[in-house]
C-alpha atoms as a PDB file:
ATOM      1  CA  UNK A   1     188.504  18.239  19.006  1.00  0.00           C
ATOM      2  CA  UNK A   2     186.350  19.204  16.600  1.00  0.00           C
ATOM      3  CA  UNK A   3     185.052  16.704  13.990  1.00  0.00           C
ATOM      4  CA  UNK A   4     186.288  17.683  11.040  1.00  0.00           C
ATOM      5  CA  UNK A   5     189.828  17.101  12.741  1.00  0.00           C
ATOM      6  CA  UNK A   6     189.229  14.372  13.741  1.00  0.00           C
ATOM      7  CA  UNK A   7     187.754  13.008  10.345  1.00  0.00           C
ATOM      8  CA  UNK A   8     191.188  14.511   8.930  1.00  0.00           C
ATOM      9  CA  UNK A   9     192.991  12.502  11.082  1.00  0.00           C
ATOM     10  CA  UNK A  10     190.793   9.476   9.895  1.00  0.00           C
ATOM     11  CA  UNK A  11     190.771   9.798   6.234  1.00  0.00           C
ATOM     12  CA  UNK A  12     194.956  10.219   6.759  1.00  0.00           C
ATOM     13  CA  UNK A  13     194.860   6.658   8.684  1.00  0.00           C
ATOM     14  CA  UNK A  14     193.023   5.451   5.404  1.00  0.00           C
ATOM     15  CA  UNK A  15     189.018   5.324   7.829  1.00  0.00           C
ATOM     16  CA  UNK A  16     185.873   5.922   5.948  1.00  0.00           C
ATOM     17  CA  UNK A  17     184.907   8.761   8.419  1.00  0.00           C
ATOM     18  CA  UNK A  18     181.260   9.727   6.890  1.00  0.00           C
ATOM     19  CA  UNK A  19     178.631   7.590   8.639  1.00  0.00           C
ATOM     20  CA  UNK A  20     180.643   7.030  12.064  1.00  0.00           C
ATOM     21  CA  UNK A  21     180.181   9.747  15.336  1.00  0.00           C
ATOM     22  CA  UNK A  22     182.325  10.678  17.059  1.00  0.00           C
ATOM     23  CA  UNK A  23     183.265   7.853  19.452  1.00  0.00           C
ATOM     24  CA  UNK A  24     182.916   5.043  17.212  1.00  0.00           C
ATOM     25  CA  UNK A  25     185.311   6.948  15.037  1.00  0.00           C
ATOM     26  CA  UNK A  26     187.286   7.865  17.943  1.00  0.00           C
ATOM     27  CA  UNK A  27     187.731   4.201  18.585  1.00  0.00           C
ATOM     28  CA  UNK A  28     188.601   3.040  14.882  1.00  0.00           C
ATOM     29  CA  UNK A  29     190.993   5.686  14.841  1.00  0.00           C
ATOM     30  CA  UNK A  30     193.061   4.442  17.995  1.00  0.00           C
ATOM     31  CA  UNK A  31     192.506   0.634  16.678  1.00  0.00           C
ATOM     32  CA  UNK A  32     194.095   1.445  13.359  1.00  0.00           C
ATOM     33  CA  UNK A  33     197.221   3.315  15.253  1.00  0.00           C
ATOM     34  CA  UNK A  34     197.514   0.190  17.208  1.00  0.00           C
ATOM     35  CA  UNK A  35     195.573   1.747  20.397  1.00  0.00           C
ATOM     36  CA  UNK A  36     193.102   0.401  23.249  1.00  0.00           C
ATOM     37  CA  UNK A  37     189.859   1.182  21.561  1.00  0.00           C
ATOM     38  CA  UNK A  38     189.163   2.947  25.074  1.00  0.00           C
ATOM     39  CA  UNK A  39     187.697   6.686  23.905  1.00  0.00           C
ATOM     40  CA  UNK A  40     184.744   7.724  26.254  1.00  0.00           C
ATOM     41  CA  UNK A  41     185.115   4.779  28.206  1.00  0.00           C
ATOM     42  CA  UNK A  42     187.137   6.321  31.435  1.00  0.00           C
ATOM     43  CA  UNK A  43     185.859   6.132  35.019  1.00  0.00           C
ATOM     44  CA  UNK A  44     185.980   7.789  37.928  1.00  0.00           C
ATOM     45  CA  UNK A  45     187.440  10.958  35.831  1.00  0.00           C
ATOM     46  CA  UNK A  46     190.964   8.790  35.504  1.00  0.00           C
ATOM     47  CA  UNK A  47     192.888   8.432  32.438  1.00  0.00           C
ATOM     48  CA  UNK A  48     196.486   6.847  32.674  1.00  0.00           C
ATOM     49  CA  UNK A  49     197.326   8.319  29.049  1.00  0.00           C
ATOM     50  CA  UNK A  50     198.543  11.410  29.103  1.00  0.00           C
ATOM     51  CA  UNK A  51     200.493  11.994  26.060  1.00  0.00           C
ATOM     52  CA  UNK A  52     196.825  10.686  24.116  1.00  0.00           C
ATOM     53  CA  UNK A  53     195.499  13.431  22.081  1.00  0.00           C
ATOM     54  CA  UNK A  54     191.914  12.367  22.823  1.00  0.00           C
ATOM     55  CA  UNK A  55     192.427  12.851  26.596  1.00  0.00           C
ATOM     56  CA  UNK A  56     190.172  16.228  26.738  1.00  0.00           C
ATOM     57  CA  UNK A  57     187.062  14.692  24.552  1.00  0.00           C
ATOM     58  CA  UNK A  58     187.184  11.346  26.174  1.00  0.00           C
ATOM     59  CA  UNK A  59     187.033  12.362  29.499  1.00  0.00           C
ATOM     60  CA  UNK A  60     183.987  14.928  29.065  1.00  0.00           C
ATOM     61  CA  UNK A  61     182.292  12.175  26.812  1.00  0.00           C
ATOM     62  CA  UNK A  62     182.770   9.519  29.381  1.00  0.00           C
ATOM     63  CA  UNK A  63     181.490  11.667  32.375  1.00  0.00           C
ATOM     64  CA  UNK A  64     178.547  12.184  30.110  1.00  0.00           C
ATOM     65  CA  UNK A  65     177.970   8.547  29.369  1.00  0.00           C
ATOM     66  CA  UNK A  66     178.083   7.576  33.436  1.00  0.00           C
ATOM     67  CA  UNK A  67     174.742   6.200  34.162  1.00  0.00           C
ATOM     68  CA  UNK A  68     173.457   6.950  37.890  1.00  0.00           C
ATOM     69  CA  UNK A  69     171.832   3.793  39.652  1.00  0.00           C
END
């Protein structure tokens, strides 16, 4: 999802979207709709949401964010 969508989406919840990327605002976003602040955070390419709108973004986001030890 693009960002201005998703700072749409914000501003509607009543978010200051300006200063926040994309996960953190993510993340307020699903805490305001009464949500697990979980955005970015999946693992092992496994989501067990999938009616969530964010499902698509989080996923590539959280493959992105694995760290390799």
């Amino acid at each position: 999802m693009k960002m201005q969508d998703i700072r749409k989406i914000a501003q509607k919840n009543g978010l200051k979207a300006s200063r926040l990327n994309k996960t953190l605002l993510v993340k307020q976003i699903q805490i305001t709709e009464g949500n697990f602040d979980c955005f970015a955070t999946a693992s092992n390419d496994y989501c067990d949401q999938p009616a969530c709108i964010w499902q698509d973004d989080c996923l590539k986001l959280a493959k992105k964010t694995v760290t390799v030890s």
